[in-house]
C-alpha atoms as a PDB file:
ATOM      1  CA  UNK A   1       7.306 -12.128  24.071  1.00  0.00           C
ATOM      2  CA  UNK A   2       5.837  -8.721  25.153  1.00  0.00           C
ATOM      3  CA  UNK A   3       9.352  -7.529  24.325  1.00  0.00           C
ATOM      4  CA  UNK A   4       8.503  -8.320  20.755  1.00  0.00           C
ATOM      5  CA  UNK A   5       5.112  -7.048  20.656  1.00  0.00           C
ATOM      6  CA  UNK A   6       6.239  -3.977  22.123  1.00  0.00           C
ATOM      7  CA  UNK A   7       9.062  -3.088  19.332  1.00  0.00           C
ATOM      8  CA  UNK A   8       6.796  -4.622  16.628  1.00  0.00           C
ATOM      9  CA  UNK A   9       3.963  -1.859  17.587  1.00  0.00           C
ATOM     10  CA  UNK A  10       6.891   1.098  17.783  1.00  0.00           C
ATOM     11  CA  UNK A  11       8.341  -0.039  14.740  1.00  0.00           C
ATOM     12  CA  UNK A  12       4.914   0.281  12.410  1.00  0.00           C
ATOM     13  CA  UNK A  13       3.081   3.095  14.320  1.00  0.00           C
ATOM     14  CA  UNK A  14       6.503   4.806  13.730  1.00  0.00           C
ATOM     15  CA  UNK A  15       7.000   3.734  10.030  1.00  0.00           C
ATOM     16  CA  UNK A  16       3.411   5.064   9.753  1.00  0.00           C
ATOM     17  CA  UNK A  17       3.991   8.315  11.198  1.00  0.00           C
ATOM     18  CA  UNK A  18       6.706   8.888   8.889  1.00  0.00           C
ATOM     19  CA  UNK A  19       4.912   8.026   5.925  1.00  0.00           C
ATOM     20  CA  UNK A  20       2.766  10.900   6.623  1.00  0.00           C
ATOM     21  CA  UNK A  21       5.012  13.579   7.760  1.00  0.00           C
ATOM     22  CA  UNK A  22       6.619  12.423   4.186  1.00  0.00           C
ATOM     23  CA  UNK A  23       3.836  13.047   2.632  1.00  0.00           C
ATOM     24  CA  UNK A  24       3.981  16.779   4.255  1.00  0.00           C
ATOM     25  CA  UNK A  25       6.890  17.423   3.763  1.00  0.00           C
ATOM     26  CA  UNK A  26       6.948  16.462  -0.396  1.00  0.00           C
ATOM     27  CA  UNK A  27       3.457  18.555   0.037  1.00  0.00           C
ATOM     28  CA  UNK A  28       5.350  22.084   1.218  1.00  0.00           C
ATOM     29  CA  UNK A  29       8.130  21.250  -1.539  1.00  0.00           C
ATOM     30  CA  UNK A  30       5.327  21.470  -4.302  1.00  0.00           C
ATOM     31  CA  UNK A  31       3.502  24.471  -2.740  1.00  0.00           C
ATOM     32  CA  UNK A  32       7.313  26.276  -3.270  1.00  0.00           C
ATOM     33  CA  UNK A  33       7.006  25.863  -6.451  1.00  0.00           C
ATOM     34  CA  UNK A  34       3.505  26.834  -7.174  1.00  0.00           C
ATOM     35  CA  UNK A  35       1.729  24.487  -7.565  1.00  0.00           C
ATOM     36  CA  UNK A  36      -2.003  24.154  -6.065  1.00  0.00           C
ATOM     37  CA  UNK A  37      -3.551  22.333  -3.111  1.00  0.00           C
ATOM     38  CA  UNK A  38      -5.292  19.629  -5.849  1.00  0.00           C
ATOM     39  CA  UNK A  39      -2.104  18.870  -7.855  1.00  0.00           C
ATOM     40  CA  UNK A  40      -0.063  18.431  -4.861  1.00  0.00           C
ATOM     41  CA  UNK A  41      -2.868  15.963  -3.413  1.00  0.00           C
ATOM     42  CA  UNK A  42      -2.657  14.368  -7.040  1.00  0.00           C
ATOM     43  CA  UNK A  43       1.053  13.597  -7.145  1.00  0.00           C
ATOM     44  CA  UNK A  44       1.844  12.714  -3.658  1.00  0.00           C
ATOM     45  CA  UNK A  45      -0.599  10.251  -4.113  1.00  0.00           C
ATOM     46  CA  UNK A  46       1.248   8.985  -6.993  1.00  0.00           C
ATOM     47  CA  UNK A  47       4.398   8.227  -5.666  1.00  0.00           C
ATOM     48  CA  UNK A  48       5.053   4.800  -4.052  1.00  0.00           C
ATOM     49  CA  UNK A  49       5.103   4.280  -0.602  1.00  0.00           C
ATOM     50  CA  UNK A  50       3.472   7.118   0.166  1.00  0.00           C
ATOM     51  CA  UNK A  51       0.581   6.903  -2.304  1.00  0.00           C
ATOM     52  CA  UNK A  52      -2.701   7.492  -1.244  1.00  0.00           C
ATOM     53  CA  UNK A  53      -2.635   7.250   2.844  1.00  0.00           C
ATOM     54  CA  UNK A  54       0.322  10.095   2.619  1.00  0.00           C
ATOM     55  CA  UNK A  55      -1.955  12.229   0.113  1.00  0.00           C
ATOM     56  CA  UNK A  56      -5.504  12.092   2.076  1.00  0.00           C
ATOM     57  CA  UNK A  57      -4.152  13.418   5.625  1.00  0.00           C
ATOM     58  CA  UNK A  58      -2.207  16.717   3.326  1.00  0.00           C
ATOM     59  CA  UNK A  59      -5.333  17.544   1.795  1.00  0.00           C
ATOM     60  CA  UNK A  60      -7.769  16.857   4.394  1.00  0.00           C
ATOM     61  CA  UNK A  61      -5.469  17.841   7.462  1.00  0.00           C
ATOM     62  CA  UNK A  62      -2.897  20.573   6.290  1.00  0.00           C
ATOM     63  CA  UNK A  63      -4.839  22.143   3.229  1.00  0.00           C
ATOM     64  CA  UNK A  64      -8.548  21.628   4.799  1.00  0.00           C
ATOM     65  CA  UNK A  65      -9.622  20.898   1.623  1.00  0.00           C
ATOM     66  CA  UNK A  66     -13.424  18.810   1.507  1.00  0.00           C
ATOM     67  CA  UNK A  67     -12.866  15.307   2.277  1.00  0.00           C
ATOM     68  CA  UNK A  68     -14.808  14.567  -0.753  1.00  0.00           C
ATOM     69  CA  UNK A  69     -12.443  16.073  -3.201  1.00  0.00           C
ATOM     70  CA  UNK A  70      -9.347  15.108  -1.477  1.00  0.00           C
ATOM     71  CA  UNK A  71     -10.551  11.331  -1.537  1.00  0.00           C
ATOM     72  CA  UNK A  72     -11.653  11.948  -5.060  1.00  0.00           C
ATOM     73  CA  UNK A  73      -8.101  13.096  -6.747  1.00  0.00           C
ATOM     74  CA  UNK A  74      -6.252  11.012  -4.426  1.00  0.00           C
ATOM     75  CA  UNK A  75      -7.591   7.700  -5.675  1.00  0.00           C
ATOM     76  CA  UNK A  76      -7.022   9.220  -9.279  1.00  0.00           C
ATOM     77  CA  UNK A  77      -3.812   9.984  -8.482  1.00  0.00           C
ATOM     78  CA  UNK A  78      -3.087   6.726  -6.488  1.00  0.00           C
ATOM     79  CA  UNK A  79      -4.158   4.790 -10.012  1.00  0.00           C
ATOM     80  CA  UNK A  80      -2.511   6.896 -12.891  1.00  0.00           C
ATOM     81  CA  UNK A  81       0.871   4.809 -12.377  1.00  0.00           C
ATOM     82  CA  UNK A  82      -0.628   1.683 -11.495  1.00  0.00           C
ATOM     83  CA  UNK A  83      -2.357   1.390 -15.401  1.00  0.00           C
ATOM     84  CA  UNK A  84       1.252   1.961 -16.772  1.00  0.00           C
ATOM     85  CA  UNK A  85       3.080  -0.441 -13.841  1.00  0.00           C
ATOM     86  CA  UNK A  86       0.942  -3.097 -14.339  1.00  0.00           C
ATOM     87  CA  UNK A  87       1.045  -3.559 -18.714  1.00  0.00           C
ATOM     88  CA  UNK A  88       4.733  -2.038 -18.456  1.00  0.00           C
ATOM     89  CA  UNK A  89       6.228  -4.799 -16.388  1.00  0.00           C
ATOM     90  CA  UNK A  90       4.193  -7.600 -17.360  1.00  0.00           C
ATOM     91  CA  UNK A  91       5.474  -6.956 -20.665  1.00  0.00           C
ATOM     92  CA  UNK A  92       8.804  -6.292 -19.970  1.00  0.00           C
ATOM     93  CA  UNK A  93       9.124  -9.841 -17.928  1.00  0.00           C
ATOM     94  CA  UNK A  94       7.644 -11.519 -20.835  1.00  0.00           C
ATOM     95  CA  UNK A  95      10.402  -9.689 -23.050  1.00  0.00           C
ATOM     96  CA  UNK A  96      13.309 -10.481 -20.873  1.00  0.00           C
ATOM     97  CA  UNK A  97      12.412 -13.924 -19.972  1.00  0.00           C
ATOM     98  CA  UNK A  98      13.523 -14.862 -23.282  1.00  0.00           C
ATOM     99  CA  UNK A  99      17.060 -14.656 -22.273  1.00  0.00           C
ATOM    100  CA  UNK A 100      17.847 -17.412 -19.434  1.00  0.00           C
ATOM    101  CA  UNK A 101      19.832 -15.346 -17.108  1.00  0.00           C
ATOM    102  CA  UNK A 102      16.326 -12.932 -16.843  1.00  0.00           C
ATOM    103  CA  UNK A 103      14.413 -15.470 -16.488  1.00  0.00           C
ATOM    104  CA  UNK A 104      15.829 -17.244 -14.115  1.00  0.00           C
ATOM    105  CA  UNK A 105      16.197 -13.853 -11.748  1.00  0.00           C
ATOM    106  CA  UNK A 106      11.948 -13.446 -12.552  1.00  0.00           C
ATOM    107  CA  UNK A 107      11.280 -16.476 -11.673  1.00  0.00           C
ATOM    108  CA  UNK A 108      13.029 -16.590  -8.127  1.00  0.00           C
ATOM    109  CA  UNK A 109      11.898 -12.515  -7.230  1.00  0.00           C
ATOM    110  CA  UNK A 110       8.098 -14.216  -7.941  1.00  0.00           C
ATOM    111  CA  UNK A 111       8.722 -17.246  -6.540  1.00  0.00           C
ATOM    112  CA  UNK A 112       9.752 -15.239  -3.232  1.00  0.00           C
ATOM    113  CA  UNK A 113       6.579 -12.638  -3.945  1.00  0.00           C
ATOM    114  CA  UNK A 114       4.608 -15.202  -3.939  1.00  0.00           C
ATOM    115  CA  UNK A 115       6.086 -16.795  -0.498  1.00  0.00           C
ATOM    116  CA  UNK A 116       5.797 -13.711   0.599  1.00  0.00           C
ATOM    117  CA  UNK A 117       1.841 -13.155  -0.330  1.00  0.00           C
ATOM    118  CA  UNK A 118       0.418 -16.270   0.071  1.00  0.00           C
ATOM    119  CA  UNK A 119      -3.248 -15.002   1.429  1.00  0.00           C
ATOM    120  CA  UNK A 120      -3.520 -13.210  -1.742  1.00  0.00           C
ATOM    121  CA  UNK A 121      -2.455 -16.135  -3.787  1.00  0.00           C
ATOM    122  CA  UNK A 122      -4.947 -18.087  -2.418  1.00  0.00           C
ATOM    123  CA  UNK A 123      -8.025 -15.315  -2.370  1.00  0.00           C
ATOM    124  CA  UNK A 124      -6.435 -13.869  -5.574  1.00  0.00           C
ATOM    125  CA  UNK A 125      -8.777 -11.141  -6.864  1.00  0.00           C
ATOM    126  CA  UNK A 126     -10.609 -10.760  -3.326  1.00  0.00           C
ATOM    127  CA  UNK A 127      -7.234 -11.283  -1.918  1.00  0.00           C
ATOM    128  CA  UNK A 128      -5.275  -8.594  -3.558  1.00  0.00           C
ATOM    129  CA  UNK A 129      -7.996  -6.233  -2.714  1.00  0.00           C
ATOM    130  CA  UNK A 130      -7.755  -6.353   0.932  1.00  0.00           C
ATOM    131  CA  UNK A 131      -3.944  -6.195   0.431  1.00  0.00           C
ATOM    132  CA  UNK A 132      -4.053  -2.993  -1.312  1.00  0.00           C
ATOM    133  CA  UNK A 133      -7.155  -1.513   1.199  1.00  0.00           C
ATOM    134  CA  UNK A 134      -5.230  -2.054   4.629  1.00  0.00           C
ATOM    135  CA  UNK A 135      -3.086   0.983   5.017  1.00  0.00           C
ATOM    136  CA  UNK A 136      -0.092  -0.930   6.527  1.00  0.00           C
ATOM    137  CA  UNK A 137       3.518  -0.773   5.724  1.00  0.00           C
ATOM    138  CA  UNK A 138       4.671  -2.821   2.645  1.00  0.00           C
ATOM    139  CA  UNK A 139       1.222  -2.788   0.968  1.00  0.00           C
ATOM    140  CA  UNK A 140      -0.476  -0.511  -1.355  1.00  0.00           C
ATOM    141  CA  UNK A 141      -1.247  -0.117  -4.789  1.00  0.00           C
ATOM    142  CA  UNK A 142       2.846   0.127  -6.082  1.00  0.00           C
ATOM    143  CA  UNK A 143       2.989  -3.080  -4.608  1.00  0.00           C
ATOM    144  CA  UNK A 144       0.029  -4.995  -5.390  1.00  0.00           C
ATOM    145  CA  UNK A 145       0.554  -4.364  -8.751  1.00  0.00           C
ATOM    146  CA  UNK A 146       3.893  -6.122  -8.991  1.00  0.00           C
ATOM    147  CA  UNK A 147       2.073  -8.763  -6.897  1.00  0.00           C
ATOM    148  CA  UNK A 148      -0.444  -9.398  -9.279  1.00  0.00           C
ATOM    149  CA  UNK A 149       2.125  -9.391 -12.412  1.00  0.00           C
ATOM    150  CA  UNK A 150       3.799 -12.180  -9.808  1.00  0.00           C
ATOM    151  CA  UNK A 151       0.391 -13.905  -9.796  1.00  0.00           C
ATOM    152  CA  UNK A 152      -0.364 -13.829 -13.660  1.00  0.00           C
ATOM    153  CA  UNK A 153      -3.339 -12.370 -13.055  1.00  0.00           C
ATOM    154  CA  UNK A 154      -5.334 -10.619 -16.076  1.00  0.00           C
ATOM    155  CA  UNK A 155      -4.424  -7.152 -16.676  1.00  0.00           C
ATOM    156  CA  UNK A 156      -7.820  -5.643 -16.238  1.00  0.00           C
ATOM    157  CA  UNK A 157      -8.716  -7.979 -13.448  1.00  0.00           C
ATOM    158  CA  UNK A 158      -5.787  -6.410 -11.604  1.00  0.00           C
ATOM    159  CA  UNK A 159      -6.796  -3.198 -12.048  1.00  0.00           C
ATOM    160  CA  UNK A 160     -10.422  -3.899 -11.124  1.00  0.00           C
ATOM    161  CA  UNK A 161      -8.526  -5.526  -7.697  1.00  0.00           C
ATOM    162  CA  UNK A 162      -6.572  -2.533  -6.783  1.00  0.00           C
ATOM    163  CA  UNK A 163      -8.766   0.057  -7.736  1.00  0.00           C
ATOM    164  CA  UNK A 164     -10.973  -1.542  -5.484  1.00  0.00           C
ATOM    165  CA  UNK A 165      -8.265  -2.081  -2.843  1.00  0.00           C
ATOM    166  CA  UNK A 166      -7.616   1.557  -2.868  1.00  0.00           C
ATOM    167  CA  UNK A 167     -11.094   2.578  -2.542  1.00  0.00           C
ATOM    168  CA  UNK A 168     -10.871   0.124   0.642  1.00  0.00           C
ATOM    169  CA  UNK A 169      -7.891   2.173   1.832  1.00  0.00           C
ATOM    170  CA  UNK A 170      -9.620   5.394   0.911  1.00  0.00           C
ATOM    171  CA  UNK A 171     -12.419   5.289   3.089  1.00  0.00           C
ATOM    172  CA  UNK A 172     -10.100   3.822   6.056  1.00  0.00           C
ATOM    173  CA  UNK A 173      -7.565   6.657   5.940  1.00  0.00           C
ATOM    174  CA  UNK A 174     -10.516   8.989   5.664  1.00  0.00           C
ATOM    175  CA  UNK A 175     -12.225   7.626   8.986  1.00  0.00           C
ATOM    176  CA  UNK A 176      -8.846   8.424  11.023  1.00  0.00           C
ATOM    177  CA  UNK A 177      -7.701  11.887   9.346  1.00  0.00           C
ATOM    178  CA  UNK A 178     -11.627  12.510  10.627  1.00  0.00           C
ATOM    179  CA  UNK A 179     -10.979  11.059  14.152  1.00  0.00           C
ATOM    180  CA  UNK A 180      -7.680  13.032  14.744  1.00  0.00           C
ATOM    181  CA  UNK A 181      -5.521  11.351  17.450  1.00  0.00           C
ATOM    182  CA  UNK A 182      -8.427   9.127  18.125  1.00  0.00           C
ATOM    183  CA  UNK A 183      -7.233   8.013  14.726  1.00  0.00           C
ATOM    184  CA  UNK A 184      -3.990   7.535  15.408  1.00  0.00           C
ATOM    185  CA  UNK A 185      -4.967   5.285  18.566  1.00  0.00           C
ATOM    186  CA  UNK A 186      -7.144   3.432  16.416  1.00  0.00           C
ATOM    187  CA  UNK A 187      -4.554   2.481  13.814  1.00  0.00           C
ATOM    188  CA  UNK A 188      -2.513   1.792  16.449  1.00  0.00           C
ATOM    189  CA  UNK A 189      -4.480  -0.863  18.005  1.00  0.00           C
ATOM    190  CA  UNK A 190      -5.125  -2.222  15.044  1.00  0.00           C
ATOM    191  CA  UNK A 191      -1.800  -2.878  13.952  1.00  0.00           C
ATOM    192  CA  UNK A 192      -0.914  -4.271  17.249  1.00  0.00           C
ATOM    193  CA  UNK A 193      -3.548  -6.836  17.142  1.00  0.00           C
ATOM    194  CA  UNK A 194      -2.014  -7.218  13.558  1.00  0.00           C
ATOM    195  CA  UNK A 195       1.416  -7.964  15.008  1.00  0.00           C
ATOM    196  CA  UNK A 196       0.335 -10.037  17.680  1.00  0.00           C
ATOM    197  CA  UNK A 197      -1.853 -12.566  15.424  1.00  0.00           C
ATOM    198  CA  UNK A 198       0.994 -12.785  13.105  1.00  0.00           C
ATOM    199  CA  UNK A 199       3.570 -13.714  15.267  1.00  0.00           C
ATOM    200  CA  UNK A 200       1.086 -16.073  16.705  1.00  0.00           C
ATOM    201  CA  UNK A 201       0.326 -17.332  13.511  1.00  0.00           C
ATOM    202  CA  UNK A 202       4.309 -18.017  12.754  1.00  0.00           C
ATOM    203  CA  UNK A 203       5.179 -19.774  16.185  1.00  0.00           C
ATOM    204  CA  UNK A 204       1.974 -21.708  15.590  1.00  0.00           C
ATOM    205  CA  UNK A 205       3.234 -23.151  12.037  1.00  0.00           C
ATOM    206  CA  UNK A 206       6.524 -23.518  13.806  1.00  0.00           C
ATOM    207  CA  UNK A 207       5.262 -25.602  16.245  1.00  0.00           C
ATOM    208  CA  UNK A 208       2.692 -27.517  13.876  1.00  0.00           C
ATOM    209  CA  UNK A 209       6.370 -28.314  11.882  1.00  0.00           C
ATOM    210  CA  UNK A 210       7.973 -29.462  14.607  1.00  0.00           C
END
């Protein structure tokens, strides 16, 4: 069992780490090319995956820009796509669910998002947030948004949940660019107490099924 906890702990803080040297390394790309400190923040922050927790540390960290204008164009950055994911694919499942073969393909990727998300499910709007705020791998904006399509979920009540998901992550990925390694020994203790109620949680249910 400590085995598991062990490679589960590697596996994130090292998936984390290479989020952000991603981010650094799209970030000296840009500057090639001429572009300025505040763009680059803007458009890393864009991208999915690395999103908003890859932008903060490149402003913050490797362009010491002030915290409160890296945070600032990082969150607008982090929801520019998210307005165009979220009314984009909603209405291109409702167009292609007309044909059977589409539909049937939505309606088992959902099915399985939804498997897959069942805390948010159940909280929905509150839910969603706290999806989007904890900077962990597999969450963020990019993907709350196709998990609130998933959920049906109004379009401007999904927004209103991820915007305030990514303000959640904002201020978190602040707090540990801030706290330097500290940081980094914070995030990883968190995610290990992550790992550890989780696979808890699943040998638990196991045994509950049993």
């Amino acid at each position: 069992m400590k085995r598991i906890f062990v490679f589960f702990a590697i596996f994130f803080l090292t998936l984390g780490i290479a989020h952000a040297s991603t981010g650094e390394r799209i970030a000296e790309k840009l500057k090639e090319v001429g572009l300025s400190p505040e763009m680059v923040v803007i458009i890393i922050s864009m991208l999915p995956v690395v999103e908003l927790r890859g932008a903060l540390p490149v402003g913050i960290n490797l362009f010491k820009m002030p915290i409160w204008e890296t945070v600032l164009l990082a969150i607008i950055g982090n929801m520019i796509p998210i307005f165009f994911v979220v009314f984009f694919l909603e209405k291109i499942v409702k167009l292609l669910s007309r044909f059977s073969i589409f539909k049937r393909f939505f309606d088992w990727i959902f099915a399985r998002t939804r498997s897959k998300s069942g805390s948010i499910e159940k909280f929905e709007f509150w839910g969603l947030a706290i999806f989007v705020g904890i900077p962990l791998p597999g969450t963020g904006a990019w993907t709350g948004a196709i998990a609130s399509v998933a959920m049906a979920m109004p379009y401007w009540r999904s927004l209103l949940s991820i915007f305030i998901g990514v303000l959640i992550a904002g201020a978190i990925v602040t707090l540990l660019c801030y706290l330097g390694y500290w940081g980094l020994v914070i995030a990883g203790a968190a995610l290990l107490i992550f790992i550890v109620q989780g696979i808890l949680s699943y040998y638990k249910s196991r045994a509950a099924t049993q």
